[in-house]
Protein backbone atom coordinates (compact mmCIF):
# COMPACT_ATOMS: atom_id res chain seq x y z
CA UNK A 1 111.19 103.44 180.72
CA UNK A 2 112.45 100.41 178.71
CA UNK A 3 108.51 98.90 178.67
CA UNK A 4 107.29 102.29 177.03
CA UNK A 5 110.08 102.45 174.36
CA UNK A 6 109.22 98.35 174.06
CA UNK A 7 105.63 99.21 173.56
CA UNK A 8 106.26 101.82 171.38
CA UNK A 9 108.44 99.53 169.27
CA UNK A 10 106.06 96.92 168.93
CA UNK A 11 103.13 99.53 167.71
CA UNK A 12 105.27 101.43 165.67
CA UNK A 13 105.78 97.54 163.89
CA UNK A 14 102.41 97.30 163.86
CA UNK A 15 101.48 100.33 162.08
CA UNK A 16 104.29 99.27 159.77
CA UNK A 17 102.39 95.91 159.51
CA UNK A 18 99.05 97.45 158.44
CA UNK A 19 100.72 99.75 156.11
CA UNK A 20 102.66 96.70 154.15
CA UNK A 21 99.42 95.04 154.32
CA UNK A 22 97.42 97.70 152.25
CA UNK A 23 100.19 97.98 149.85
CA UNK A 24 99.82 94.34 149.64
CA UNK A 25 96.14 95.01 149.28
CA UNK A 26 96.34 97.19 146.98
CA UNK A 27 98.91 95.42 144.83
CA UNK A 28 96.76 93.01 144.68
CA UNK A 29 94.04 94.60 142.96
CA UNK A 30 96.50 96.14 140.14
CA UNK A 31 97.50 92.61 139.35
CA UNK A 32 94.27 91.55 139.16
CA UNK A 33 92.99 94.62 137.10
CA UNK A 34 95.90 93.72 134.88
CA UNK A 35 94.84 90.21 134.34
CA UNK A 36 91.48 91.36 133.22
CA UNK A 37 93.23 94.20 130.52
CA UNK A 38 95.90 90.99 129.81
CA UNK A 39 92.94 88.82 128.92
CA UNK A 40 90.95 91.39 127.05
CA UNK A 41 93.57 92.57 124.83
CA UNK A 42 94.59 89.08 123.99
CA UNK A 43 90.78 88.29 123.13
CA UNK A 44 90.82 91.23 121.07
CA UNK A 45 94.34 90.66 119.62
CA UNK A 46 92.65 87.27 118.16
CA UNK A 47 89.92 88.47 116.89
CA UNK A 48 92.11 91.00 114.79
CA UNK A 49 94.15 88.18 113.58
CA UNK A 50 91.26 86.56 112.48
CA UNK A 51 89.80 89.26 110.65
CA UNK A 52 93.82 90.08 109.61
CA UNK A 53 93.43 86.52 107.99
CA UNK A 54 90.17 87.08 105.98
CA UNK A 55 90.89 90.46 104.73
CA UNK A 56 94.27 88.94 103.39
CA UNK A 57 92.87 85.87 101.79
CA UNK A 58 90.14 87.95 100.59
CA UNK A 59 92.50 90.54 99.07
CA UNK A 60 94.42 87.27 97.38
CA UNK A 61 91.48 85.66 95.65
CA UNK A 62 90.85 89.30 94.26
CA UNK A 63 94.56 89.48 92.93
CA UNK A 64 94.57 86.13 91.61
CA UNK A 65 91.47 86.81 89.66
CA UNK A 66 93.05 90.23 88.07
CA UNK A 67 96.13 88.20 87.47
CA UNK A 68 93.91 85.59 85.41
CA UNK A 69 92.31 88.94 83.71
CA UNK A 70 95.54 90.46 83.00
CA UNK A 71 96.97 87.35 81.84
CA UNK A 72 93.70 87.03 79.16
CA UNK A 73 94.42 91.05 78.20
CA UNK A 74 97.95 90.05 77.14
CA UNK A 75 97.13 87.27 75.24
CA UNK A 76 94.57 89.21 73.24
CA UNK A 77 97.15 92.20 72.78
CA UNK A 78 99.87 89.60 71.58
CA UNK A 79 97.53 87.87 69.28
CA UNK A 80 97.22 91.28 67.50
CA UNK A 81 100.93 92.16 67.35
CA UNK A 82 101.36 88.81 66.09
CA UNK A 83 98.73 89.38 63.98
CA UNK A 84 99.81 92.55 62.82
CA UNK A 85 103.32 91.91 61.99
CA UNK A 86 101.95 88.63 59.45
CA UNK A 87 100.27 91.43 57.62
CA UNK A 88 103.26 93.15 56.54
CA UNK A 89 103.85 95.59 59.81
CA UNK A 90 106.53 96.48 62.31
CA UNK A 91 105.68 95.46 65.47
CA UNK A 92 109.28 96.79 66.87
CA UNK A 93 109.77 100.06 69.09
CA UNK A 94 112.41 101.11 66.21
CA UNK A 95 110.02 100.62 63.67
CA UNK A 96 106.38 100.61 64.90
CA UNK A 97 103.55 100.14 61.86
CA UNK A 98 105.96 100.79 59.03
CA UNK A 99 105.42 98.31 56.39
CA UNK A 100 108.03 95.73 55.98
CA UNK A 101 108.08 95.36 52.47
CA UNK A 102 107.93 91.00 53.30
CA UNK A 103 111.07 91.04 55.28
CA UNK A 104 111.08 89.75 58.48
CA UNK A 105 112.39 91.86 60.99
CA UNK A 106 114.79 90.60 64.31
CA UNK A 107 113.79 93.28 66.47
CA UNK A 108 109.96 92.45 65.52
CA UNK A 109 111.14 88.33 66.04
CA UNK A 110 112.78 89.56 69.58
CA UNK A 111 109.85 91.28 70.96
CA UNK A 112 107.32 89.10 69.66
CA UNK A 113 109.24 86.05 71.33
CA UNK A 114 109.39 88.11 74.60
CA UNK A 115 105.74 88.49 74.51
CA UNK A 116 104.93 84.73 73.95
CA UNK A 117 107.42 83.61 76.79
């Protein structure tokens, strides 16, 4: 009686064995298939840096060169305030194209000073 329950110990380890074994098996292959889908994404992930990269740069060249635009547009629009207010005209929010009978005007001064810094 104590062989058979010895036997049956040492196959009931044995079906334990091969049951660790395809877990271990099969463990195996999820690691592996998670290696491949580790490697892919970071290939991907770099390739959407990259192209991050370019789009940015890209997108800064375009605002330096509306900066460089704008910065022309306000010159122009300052040279005719300035322009303007030599002829005789407010240039001033309170005041706006009123003549100013040849007296200069601080609030003209001000905002024409703003524009030039």
């Amino acid at each position: 009686m104590k062989d058979r329950n010895f036997l049956d110990t040492v196959m009931d380890f044995e079906q334990q064995l091969e049951s660790m074994q395809e877990q271990f098996n099969a463990l195996k292959h999820f690691v592996a298939h998670m290696m491949e889908e580790h490697q892919t994404l970071q290939t991907e992930n770099m390739h959407l840096r990259k192209r991050l990269e370019e789009l940015l740069s890209h997108e800064k060249q375009t605002q330096q060169g509306k900066k460089k635009d704008v910065a022309l547009d306000i010159g122009e629009g300052y040279d005719n305030l300035a322009r303007l207010y030599h002829e005789g005209f407010h240039v001033c929010h309170v005041h706006f194209g009123s003549s100013r009978k040849g007296e200069d005007c601080l609030f003209c001064l001000s905002f024409l000073n703003k524009e030039n810094s």
